[in-house]
N, C-alpha and C. Protein backbone atom coordinates (compact mmCIF):
# COMPACT_ATOMS: atom_id res chain seq x y z
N UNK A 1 -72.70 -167.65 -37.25
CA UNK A 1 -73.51 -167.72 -38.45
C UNK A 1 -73.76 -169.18 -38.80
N UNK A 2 -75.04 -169.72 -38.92
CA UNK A 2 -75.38 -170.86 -39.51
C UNK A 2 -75.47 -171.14 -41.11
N UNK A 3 -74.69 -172.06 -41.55
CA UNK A 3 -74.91 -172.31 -42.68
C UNK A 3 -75.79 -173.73 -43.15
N UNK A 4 -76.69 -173.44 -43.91
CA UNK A 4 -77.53 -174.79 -44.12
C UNK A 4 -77.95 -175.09 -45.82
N UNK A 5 -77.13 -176.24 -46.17
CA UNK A 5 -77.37 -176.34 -47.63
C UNK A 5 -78.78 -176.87 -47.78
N UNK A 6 -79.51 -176.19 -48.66
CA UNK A 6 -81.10 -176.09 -49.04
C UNK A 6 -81.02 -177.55 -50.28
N UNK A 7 -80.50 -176.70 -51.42
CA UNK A 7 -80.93 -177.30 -52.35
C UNK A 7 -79.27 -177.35 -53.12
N UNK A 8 -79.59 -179.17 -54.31
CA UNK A 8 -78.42 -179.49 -54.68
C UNK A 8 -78.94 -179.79 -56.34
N UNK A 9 -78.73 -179.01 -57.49
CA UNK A 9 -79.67 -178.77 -58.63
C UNK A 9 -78.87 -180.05 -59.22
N UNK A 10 -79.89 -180.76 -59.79
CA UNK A 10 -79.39 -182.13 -60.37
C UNK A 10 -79.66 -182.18 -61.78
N UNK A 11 -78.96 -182.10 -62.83
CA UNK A 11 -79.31 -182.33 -64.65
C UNK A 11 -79.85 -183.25 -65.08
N UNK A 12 -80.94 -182.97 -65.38
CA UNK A 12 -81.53 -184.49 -65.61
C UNK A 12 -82.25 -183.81 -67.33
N UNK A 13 -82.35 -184.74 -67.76
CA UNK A 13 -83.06 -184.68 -69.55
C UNK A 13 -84.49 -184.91 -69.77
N UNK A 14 -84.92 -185.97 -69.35
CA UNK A 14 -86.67 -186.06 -68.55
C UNK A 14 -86.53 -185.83 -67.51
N UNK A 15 -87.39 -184.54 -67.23
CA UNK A 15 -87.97 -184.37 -65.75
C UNK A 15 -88.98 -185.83 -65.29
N UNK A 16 -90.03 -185.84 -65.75
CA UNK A 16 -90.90 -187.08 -65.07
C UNK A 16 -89.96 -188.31 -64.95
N UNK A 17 -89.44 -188.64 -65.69
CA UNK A 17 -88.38 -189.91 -65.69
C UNK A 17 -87.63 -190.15 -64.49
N UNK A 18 -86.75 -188.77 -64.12
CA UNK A 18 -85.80 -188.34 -62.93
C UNK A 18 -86.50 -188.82 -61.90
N UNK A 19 -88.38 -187.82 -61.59
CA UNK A 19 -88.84 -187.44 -60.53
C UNK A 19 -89.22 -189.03 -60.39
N UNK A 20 -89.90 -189.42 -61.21
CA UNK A 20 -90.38 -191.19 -60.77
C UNK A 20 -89.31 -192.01 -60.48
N UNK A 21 -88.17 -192.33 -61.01
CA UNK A 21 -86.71 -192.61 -60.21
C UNK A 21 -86.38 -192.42 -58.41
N UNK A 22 -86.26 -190.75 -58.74
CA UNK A 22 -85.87 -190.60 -57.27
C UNK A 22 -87.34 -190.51 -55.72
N UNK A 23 -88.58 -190.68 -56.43
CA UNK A 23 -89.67 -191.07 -55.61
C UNK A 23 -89.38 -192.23 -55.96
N UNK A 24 -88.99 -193.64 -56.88
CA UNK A 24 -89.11 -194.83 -56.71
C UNK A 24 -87.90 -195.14 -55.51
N UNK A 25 -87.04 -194.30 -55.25
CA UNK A 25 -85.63 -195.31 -54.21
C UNK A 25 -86.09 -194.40 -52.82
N UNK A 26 -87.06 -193.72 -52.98
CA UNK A 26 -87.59 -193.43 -51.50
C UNK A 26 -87.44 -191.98 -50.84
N UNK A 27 -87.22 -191.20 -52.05
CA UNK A 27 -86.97 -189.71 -51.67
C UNK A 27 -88.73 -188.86 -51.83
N UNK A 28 -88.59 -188.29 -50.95
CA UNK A 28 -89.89 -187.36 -50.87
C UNK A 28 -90.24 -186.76 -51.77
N UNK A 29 -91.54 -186.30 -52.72
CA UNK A 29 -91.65 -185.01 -53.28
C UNK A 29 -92.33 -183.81 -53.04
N UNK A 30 -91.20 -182.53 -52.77
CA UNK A 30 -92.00 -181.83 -52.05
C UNK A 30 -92.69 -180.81 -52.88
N UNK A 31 -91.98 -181.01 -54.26
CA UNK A 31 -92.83 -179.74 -55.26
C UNK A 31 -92.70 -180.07 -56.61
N UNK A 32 -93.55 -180.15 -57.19
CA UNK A 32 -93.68 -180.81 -58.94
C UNK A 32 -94.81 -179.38 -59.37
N UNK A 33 -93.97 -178.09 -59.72
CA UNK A 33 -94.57 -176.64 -59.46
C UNK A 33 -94.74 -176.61 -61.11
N UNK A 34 -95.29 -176.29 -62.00
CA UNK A 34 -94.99 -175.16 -63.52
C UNK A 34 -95.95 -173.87 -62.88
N UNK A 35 -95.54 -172.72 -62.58
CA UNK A 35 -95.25 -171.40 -62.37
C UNK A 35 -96.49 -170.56 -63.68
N UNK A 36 -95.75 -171.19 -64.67
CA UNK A 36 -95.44 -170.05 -65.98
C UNK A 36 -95.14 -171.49 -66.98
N UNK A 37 -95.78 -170.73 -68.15
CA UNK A 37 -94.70 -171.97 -69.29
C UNK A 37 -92.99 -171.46 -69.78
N UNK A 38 -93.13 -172.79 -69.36
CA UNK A 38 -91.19 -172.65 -69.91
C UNK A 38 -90.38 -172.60 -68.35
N UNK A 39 -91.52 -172.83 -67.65
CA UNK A 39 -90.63 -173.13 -65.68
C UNK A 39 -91.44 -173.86 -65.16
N UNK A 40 -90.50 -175.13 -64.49
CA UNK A 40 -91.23 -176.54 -64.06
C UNK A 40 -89.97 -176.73 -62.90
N UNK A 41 -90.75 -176.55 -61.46
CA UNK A 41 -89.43 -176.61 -60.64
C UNK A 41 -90.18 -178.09 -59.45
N UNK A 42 -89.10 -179.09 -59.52
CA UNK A 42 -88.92 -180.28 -58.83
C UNK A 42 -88.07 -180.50 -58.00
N UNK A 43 -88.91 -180.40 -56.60
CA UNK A 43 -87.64 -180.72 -55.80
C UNK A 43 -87.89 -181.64 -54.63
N UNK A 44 -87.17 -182.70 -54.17
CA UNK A 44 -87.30 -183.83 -54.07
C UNK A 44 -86.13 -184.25 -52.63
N UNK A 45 -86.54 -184.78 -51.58
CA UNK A 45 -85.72 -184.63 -50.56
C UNK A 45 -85.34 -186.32 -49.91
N UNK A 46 -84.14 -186.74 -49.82
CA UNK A 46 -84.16 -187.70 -49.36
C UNK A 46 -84.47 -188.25 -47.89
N UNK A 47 -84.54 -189.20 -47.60
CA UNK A 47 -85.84 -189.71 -46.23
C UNK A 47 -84.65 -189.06 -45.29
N UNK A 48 -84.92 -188.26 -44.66
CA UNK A 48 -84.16 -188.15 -43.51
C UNK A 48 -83.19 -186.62 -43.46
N UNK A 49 -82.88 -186.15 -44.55
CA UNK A 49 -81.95 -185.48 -44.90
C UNK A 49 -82.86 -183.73 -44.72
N UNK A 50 -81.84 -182.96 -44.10
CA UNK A 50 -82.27 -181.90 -44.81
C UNK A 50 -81.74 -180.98 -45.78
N UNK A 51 -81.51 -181.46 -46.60
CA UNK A 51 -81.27 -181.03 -47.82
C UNK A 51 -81.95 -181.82 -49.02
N UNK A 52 -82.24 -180.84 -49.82
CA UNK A 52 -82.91 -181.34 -51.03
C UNK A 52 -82.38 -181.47 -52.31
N UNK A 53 -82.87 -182.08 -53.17
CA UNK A 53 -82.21 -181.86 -54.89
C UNK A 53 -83.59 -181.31 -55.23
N UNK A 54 -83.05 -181.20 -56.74
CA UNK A 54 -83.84 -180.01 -57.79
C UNK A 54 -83.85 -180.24 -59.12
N UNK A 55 -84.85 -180.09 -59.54
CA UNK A 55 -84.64 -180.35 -61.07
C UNK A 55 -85.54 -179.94 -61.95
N UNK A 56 -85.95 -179.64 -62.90
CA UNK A 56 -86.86 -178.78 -64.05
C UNK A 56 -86.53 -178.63 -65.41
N UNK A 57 -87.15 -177.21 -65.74
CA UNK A 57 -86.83 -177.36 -67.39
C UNK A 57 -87.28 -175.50 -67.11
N UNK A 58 -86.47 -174.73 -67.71
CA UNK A 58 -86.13 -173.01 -67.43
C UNK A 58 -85.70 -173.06 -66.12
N UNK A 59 -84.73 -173.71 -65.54
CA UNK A 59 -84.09 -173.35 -64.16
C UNK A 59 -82.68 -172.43 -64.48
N UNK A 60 -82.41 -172.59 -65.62
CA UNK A 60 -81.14 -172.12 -65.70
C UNK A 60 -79.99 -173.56 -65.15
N UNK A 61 -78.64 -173.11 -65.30
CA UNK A 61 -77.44 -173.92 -64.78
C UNK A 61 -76.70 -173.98 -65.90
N UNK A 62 -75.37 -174.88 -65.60
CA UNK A 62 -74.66 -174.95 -66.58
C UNK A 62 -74.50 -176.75 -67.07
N UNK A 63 -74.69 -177.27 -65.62
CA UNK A 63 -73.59 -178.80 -66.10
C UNK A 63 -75.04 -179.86 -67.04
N UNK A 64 -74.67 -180.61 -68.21
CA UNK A 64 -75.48 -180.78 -68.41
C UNK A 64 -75.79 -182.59 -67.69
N UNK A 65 -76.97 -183.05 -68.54
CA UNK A 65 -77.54 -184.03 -67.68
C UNK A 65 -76.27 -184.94 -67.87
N UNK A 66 -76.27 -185.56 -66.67
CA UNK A 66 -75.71 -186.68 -65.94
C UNK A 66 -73.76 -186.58 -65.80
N UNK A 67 -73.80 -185.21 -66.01
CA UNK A 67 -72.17 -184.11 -65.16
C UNK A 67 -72.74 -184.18 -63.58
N UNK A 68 -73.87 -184.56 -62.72
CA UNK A 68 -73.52 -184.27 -61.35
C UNK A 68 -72.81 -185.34 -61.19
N UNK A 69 -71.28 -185.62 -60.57
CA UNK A 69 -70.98 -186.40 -59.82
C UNK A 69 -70.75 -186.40 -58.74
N UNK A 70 -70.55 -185.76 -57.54
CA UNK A 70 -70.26 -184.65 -56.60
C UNK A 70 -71.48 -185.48 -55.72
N UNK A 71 -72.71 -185.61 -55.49
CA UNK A 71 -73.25 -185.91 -54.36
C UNK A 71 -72.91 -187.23 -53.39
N UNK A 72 -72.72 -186.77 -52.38
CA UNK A 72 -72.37 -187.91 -50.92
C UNK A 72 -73.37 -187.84 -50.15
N UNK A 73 -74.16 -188.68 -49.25
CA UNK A 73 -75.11 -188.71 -48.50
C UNK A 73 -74.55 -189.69 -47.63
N UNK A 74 -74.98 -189.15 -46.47
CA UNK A 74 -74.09 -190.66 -45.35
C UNK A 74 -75.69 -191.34 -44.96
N UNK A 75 -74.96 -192.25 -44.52
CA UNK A 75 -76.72 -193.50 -44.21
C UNK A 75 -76.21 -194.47 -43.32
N UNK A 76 -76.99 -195.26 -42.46
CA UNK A 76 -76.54 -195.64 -41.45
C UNK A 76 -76.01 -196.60 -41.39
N UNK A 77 -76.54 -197.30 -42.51
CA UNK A 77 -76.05 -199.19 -43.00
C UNK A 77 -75.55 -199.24 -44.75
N UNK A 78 -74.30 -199.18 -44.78
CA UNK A 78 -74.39 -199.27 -45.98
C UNK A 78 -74.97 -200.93 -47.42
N UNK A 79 -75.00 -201.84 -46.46
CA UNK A 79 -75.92 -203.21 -46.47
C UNK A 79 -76.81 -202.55 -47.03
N UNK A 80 -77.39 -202.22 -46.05
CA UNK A 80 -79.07 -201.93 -46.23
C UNK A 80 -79.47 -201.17 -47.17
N UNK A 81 -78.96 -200.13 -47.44
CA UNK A 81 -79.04 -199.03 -48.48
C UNK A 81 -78.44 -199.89 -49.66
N UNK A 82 -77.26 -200.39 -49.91
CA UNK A 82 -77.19 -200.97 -51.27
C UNK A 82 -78.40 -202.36 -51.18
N UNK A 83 -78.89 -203.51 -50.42
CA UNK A 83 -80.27 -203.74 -50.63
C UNK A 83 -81.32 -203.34 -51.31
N UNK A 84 -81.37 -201.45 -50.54
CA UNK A 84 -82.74 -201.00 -50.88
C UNK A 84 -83.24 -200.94 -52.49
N UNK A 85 -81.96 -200.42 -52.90
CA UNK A 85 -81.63 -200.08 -54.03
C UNK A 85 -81.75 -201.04 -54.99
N UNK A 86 -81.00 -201.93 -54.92
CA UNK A 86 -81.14 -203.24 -55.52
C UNK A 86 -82.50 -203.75 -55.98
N UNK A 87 -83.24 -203.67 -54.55
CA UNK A 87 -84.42 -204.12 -54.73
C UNK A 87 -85.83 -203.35 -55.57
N UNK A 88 -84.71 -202.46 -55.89
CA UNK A 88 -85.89 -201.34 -56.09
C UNK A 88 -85.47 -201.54 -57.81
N UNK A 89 -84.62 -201.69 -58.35
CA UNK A 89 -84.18 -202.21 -59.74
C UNK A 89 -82.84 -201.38 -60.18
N UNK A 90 -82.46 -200.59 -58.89
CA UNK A 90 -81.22 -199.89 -59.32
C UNK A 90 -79.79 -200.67 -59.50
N UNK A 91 -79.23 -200.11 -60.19
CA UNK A 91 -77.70 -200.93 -60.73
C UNK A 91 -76.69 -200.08 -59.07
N UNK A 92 -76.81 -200.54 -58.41
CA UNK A 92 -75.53 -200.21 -57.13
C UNK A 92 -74.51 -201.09 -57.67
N UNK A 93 -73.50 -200.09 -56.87
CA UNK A 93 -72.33 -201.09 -56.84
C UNK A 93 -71.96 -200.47 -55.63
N UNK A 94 -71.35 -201.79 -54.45
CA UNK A 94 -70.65 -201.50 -53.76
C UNK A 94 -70.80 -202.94 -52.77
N UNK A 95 -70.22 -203.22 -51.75
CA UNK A 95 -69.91 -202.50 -50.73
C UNK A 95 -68.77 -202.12 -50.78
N UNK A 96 -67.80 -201.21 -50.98
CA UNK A 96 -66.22 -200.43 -50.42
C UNK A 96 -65.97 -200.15 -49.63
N UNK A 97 -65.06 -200.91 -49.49
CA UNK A 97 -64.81 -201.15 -47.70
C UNK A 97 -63.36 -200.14 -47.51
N UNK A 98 -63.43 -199.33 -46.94
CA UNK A 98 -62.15 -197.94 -46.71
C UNK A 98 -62.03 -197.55 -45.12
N UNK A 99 -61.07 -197.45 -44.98
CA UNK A 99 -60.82 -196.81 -43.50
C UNK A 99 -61.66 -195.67 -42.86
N UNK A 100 -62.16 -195.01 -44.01
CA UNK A 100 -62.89 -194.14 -43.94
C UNK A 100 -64.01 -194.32 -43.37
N UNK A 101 -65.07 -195.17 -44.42
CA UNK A 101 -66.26 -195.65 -43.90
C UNK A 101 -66.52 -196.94 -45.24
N UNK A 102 -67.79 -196.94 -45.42
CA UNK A 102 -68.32 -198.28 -46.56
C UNK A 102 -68.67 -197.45 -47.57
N UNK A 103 -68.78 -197.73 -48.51
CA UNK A 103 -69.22 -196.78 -49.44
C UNK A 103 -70.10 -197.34 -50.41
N UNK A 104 -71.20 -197.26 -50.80
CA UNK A 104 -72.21 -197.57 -52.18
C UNK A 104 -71.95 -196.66 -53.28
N UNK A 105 -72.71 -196.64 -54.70
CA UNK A 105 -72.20 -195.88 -55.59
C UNK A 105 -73.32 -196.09 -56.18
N UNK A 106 -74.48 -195.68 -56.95
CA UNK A 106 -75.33 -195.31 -58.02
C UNK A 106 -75.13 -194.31 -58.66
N UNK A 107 -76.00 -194.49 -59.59
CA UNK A 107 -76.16 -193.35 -60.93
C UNK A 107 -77.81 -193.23 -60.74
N UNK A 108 -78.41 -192.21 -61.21
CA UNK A 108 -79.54 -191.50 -61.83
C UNK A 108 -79.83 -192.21 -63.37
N UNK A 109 -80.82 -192.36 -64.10
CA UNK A 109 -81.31 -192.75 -65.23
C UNK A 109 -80.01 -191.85 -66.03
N UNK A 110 -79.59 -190.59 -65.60
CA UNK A 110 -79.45 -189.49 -66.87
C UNK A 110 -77.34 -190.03 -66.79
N UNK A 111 -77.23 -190.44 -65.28
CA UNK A 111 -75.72 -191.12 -64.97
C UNK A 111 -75.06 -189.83 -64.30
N UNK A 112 -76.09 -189.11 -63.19
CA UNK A 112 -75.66 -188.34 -62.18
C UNK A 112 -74.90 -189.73 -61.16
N UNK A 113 -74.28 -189.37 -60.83
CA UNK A 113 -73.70 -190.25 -59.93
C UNK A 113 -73.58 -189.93 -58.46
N UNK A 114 -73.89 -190.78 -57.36
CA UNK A 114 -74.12 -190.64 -55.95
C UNK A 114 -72.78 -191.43 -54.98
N UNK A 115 -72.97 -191.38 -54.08
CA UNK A 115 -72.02 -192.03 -53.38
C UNK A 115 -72.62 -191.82 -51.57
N UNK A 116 -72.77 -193.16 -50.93
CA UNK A 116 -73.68 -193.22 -50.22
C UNK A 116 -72.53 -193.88 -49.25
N UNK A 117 -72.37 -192.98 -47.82
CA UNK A 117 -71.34 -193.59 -47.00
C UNK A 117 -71.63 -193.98 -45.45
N UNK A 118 -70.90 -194.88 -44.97
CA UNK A 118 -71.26 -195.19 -43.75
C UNK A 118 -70.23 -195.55 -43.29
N UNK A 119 -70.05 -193.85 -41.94
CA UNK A 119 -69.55 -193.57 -41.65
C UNK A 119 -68.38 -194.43 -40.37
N UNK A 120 -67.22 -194.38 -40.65
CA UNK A 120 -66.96 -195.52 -39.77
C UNK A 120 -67.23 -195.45 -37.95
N UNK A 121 -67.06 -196.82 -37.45
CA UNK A 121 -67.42 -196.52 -35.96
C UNK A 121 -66.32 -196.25 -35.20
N UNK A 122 -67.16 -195.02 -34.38
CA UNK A 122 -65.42 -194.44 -33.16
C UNK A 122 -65.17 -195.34 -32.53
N UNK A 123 -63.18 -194.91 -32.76
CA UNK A 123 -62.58 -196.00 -31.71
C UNK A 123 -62.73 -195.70 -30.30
């Protein structure tokens, strides 16, 4: 059985605010939908990844804006990615340097929080 995570629903308080954010650091948009009034579904995929985030207004959920802390994305350079970011006007912090791998750290406008890793090299 294959399992494949689709979508990762992100709390955000302005939708347009979020969506121009995460299209400004380089994530795709693949749907900016209103359906119906009172359902506005956004979902937004980072360069490379297949998995997406999500976000709207009548989606339902529980955590409110800026409770996601939970997302990890691995990337190939963690340099480069805290750069991108930087350059783009985001507050990063990192490089964390762990046995593990490197690690970056942002927040979302709303203070979803990310964590961006690179993965260490086999011995």
């Amino acid at each position: 059985m294959d399992w494949k995570i689709e979508l990762i629903h992100v709390p955000v308080s302005d939708v347009d605010r979020a969506r121009d954010f995460y299209v400004g650091i380089g994530f795709h948009l693949d749907h900016d939908q209103t359906p119906f009034e009172g359902l506005r579904f956004v979902q937004l995929t980072p360069p490379g990844s297949a998995c997406s985030i999500a976000f709207g207004t009548g989606l339902g959920g529980t955590l409110q804006p800026g409770q996601q802390d939970t997302i990890q994305v691995v990337v190939p350079d963690a340099d480069q990615a805290l750069a991108h970011l930087r350059e783009r006007g985001v507050d990063a912090q990192g490089v964390d340097e762990q046995a593990w791998g490197r690690f970056v750290t942002f927040a979302d406008p709303d203070g979803n929080a990310w964590t961006l890793q690179q993965l260490p090299n086999p011995s």
